[in-house]
N, C-alpha and C. Protein backbone atom coordinates (compact mmCIF):
# COMPACT_ATOMS: atom_id res chain seq x y z
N UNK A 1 0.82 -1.20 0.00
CA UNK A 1 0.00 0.00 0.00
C UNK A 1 0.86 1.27 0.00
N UNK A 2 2.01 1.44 0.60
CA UNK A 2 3.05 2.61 1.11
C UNK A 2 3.50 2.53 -0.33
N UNK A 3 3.67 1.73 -1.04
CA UNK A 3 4.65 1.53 -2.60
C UNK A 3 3.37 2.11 -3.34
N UNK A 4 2.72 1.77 -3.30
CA UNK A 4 1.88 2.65 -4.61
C UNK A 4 1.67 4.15 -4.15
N UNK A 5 1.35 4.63 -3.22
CA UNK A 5 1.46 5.78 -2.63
C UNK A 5 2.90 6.68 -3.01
N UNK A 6 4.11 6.04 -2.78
CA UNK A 6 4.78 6.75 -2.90
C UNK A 6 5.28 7.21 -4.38
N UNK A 7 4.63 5.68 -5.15
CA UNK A 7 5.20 5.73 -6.57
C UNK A 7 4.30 6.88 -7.77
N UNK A 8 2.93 7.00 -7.02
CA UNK A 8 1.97 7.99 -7.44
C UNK A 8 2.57 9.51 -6.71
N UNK A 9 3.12 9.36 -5.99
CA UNK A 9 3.48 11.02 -5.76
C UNK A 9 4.60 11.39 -6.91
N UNK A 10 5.46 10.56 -6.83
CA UNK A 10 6.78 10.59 -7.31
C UNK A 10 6.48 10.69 -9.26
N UNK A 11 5.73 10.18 -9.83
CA UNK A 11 5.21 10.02 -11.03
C UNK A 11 5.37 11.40 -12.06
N UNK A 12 4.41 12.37 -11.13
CA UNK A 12 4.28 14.12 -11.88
C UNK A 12 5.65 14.61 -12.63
N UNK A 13 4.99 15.47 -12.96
CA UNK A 13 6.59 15.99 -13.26
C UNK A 13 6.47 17.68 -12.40
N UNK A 14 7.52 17.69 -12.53
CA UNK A 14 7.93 18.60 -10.93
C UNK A 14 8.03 20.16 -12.02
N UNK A 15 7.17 20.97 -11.51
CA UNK A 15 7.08 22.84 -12.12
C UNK A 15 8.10 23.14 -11.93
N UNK A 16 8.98 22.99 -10.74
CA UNK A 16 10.35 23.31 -10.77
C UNK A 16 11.18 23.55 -11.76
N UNK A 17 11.47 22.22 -12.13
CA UNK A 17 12.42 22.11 -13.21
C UNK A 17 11.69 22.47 -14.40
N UNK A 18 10.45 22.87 -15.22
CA UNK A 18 10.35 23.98 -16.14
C UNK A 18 10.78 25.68 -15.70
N UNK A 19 10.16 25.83 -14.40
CA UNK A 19 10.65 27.26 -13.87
C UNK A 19 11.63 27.62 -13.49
N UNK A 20 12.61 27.08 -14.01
CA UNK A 20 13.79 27.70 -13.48
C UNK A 20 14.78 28.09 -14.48
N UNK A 21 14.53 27.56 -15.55
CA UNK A 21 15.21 27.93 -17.14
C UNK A 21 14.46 29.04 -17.77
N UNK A 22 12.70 29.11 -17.54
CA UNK A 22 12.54 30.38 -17.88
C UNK A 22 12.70 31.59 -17.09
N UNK A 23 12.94 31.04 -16.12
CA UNK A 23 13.41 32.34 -15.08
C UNK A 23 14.42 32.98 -15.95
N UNK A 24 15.68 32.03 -16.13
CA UNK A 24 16.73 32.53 -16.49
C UNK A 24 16.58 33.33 -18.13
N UNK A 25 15.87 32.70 -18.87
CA UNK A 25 15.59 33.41 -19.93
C UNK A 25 15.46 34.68 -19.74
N UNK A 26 14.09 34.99 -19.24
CA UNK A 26 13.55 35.81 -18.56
C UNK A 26 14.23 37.09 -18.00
N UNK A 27 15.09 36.85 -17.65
CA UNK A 27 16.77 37.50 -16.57
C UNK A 27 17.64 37.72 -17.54
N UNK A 28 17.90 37.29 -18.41
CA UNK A 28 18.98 37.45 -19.76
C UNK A 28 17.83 38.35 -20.45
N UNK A 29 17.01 38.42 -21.22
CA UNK A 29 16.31 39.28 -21.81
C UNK A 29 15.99 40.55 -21.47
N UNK A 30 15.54 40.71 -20.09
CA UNK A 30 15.30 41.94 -19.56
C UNK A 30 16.19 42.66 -18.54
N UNK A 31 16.97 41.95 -18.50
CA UNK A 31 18.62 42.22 -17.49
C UNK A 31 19.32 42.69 -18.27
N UNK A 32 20.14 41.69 -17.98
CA UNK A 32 21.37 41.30 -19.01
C UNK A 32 21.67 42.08 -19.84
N UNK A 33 20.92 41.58 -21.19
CA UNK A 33 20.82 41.63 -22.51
C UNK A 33 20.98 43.33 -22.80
N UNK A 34 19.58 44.35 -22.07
CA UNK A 34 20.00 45.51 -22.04
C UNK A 34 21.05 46.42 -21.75
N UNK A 35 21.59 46.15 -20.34
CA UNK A 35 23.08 46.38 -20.05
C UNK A 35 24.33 45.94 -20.70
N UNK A 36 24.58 44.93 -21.78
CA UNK A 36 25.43 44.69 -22.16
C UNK A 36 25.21 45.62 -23.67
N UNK A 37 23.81 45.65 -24.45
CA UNK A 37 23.78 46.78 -25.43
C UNK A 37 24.31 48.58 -24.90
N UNK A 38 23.79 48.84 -23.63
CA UNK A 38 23.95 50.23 -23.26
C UNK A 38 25.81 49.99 -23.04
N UNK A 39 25.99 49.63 -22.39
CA UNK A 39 27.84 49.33 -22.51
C UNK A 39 28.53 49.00 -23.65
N UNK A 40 28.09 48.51 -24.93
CA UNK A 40 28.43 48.65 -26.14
C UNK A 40 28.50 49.99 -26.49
N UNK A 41 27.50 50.30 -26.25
CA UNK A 41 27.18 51.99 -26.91
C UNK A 41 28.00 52.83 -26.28
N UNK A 42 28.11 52.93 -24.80
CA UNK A 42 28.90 53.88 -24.60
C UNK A 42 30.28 53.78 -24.82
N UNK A 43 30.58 52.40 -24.55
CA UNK A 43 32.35 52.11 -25.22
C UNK A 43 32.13 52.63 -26.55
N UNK A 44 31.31 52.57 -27.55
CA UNK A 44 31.84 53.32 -29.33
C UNK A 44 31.68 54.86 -29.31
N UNK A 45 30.21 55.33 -28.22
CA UNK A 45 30.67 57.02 -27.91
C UNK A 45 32.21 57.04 -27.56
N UNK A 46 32.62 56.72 -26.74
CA UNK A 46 33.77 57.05 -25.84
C UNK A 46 35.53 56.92 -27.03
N UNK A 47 34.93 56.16 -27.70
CA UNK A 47 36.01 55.97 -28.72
C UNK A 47 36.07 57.34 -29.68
N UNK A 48 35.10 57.25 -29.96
CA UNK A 48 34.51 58.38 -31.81
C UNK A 48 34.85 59.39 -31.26
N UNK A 49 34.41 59.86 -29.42
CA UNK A 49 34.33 61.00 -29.65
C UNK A 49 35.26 62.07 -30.05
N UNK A 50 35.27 63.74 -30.14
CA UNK A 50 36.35 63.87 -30.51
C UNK A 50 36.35 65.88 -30.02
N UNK A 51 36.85 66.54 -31.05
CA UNK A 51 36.80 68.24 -30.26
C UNK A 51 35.48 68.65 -30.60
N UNK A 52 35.20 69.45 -29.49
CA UNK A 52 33.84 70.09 -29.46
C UNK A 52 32.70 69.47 -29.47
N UNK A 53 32.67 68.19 -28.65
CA UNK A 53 31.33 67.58 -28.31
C UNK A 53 31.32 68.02 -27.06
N UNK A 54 29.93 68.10 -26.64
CA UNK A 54 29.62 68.95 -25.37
C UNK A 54 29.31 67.26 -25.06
N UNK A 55 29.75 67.60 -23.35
CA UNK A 55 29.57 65.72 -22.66
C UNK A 55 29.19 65.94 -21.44
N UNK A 56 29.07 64.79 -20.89
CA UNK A 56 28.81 64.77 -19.20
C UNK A 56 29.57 63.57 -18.26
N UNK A 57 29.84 63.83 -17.68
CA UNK A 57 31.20 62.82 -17.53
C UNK A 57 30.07 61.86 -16.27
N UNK A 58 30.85 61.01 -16.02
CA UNK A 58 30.10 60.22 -14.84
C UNK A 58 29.98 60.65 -13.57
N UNK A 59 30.33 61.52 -13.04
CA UNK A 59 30.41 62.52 -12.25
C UNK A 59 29.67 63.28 -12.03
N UNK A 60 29.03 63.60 -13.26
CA UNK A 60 28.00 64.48 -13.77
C UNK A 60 28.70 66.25 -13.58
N UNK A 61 29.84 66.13 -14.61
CA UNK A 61 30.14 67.75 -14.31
C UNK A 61 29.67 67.42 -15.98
N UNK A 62 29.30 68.77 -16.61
CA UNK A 62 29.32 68.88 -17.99
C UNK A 62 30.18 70.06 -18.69
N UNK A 63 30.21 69.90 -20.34
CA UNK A 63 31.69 70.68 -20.19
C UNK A 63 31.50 70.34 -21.58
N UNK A 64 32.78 70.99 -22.66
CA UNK A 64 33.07 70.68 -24.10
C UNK A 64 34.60 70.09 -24.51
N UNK A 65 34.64 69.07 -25.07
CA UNK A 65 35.86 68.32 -25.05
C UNK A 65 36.64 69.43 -26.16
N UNK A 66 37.96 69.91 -25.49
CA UNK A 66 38.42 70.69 -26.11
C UNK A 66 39.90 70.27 -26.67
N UNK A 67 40.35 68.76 -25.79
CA UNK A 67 41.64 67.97 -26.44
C UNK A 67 40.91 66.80 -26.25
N UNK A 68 41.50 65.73 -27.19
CA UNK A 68 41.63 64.16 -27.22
C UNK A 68 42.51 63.65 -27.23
N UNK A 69 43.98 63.29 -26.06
CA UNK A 69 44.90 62.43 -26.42
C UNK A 69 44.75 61.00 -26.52
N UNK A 70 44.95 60.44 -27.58
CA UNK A 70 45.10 59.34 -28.01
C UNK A 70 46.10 58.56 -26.98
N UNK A 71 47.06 59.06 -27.38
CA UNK A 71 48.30 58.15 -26.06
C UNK A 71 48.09 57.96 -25.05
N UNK A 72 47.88 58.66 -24.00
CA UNK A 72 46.97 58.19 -22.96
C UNK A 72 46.15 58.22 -22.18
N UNK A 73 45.30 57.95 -23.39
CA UNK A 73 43.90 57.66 -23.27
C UNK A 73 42.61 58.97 -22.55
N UNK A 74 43.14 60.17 -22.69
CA UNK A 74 42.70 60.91 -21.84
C UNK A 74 41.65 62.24 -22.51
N UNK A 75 41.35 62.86 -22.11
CA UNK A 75 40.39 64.17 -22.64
C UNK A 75 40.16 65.22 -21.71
N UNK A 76 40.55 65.90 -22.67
CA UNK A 76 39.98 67.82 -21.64
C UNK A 76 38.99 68.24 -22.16
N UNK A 77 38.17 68.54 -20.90
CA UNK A 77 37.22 69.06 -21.04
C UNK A 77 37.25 70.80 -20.34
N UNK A 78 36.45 71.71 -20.99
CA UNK A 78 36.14 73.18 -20.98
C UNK A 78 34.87 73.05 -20.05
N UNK A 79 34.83 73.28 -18.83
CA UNK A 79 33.73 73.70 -17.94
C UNK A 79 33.57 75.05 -17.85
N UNK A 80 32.42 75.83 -17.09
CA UNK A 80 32.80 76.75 -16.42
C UNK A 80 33.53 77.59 -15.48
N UNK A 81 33.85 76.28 -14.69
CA UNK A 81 35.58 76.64 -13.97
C UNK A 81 36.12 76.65 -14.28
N UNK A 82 36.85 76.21 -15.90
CA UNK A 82 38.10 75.74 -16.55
C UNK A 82 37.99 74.81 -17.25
N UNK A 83 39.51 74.53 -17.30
CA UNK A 83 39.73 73.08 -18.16
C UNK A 83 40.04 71.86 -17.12
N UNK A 84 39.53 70.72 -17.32
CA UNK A 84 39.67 69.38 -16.51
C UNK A 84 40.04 68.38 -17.41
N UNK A 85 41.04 67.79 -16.49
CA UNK A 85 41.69 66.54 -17.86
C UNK A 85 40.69 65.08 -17.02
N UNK A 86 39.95 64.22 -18.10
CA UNK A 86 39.53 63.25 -17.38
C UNK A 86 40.22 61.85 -18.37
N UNK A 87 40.16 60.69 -17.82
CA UNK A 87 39.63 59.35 -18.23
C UNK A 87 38.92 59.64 -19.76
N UNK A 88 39.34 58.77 -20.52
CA UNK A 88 38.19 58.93 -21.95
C UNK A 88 37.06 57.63 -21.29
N UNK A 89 37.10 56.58 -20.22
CA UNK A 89 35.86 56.03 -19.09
C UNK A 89 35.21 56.74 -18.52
N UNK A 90 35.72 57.59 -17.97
CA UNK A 90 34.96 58.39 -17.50
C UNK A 90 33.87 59.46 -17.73
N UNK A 91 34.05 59.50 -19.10
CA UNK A 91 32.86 59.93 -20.18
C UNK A 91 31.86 59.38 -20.32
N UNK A 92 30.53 59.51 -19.65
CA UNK A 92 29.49 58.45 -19.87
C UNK A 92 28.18 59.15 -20.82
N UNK A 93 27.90 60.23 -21.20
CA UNK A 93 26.80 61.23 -21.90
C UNK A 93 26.93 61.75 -23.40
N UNK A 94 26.94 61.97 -24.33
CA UNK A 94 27.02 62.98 -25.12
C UNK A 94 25.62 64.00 -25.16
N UNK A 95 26.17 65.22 -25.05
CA UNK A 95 24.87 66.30 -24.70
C UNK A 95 24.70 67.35 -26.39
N UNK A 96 24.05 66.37 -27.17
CA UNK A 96 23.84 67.06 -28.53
C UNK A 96 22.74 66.65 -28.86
N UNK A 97 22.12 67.51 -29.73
CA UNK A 97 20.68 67.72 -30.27
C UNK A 97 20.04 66.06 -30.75
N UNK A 98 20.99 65.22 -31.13
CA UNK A 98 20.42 63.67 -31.14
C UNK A 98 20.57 62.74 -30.41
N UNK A 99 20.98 62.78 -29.01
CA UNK A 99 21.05 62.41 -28.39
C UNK A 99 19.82 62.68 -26.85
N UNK A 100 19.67 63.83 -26.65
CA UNK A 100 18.69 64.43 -25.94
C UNK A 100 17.21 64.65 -26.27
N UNK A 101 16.53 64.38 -25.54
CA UNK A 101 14.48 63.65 -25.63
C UNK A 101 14.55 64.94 -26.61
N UNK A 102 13.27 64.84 -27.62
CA UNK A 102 12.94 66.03 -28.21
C UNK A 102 11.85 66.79 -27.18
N UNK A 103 11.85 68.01 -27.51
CA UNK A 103 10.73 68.82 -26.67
C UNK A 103 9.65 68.69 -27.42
N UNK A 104 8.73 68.67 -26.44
CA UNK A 104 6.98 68.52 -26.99
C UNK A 104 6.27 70.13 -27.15
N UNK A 105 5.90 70.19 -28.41
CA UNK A 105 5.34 71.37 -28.64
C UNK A 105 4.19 71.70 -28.26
C-alpha cells in the first residue's frame, strides 16, 4: 500500500524544473541583454568622440571636449571653472541635439 502511494506522488513531473530555465531566460532578456547593449554603446561614444562635443562625464560635471589624447587615453574638457583633464571612461553622456528627448510642442 506505502509503494503505490509513494510511486503515485513521485510520477508528476515537478514545475520546478520547467521554472527555473525560464526564469533565467527571462533575466537574460530583460537584465542582461540591455546592459550589455547600453555598454556597447557607450564604449563606441567614448572611442569616436572627438573636439567640441559637449559631454557629461560620470560625475555628472558637464563641459566641451576641447583635447583628445590618443596616447593616454585621456580628454579635456572646458567647464565653467576651466579646463579638466579626465579618463576617456569616465565619459558616460554625449549632450547634442540627437542624443537628448525632443521637446513637446
Amino acid at each position: 500500500m506505502f509503494q503505490v502511494i509513494f510511486l503515485q506522488a513521485g510520477s508528476g513531473l515537478d514545475l520546478n524544473m520547467f521554472m527555473l530555465p525560464l526564469a533565467l531566460v527571462v533575466l537574460y532578456f530583460f537584465m542582461i541583454r540591455p546592459q550589455m547593449k547600453r555598454q556597447k554603446k557607450e564604449k563606441a561614444f567614448q572611442q569616436e568622440m572627438g573636439k567640441g562635443t559637449k559631454v557629461i562625464t560620470s560625475s555628472g560635471i558637464h563641459g566641451k571636449v576641447v583635447d583628445v589624447n590618443d596616447a593616454d587615453n585621456t580628454v579635456t574638457i572646458e567647464t565653467g571653472a576651466g579646463k579638466i583633464k579626465f579618463e576617456r571612461s569616465a565619459i558616460s553622456l554625449e549632450l547634442s541635439k540627437k542624443y537628448l528627448p525632443k521637446e513637446k510642442k
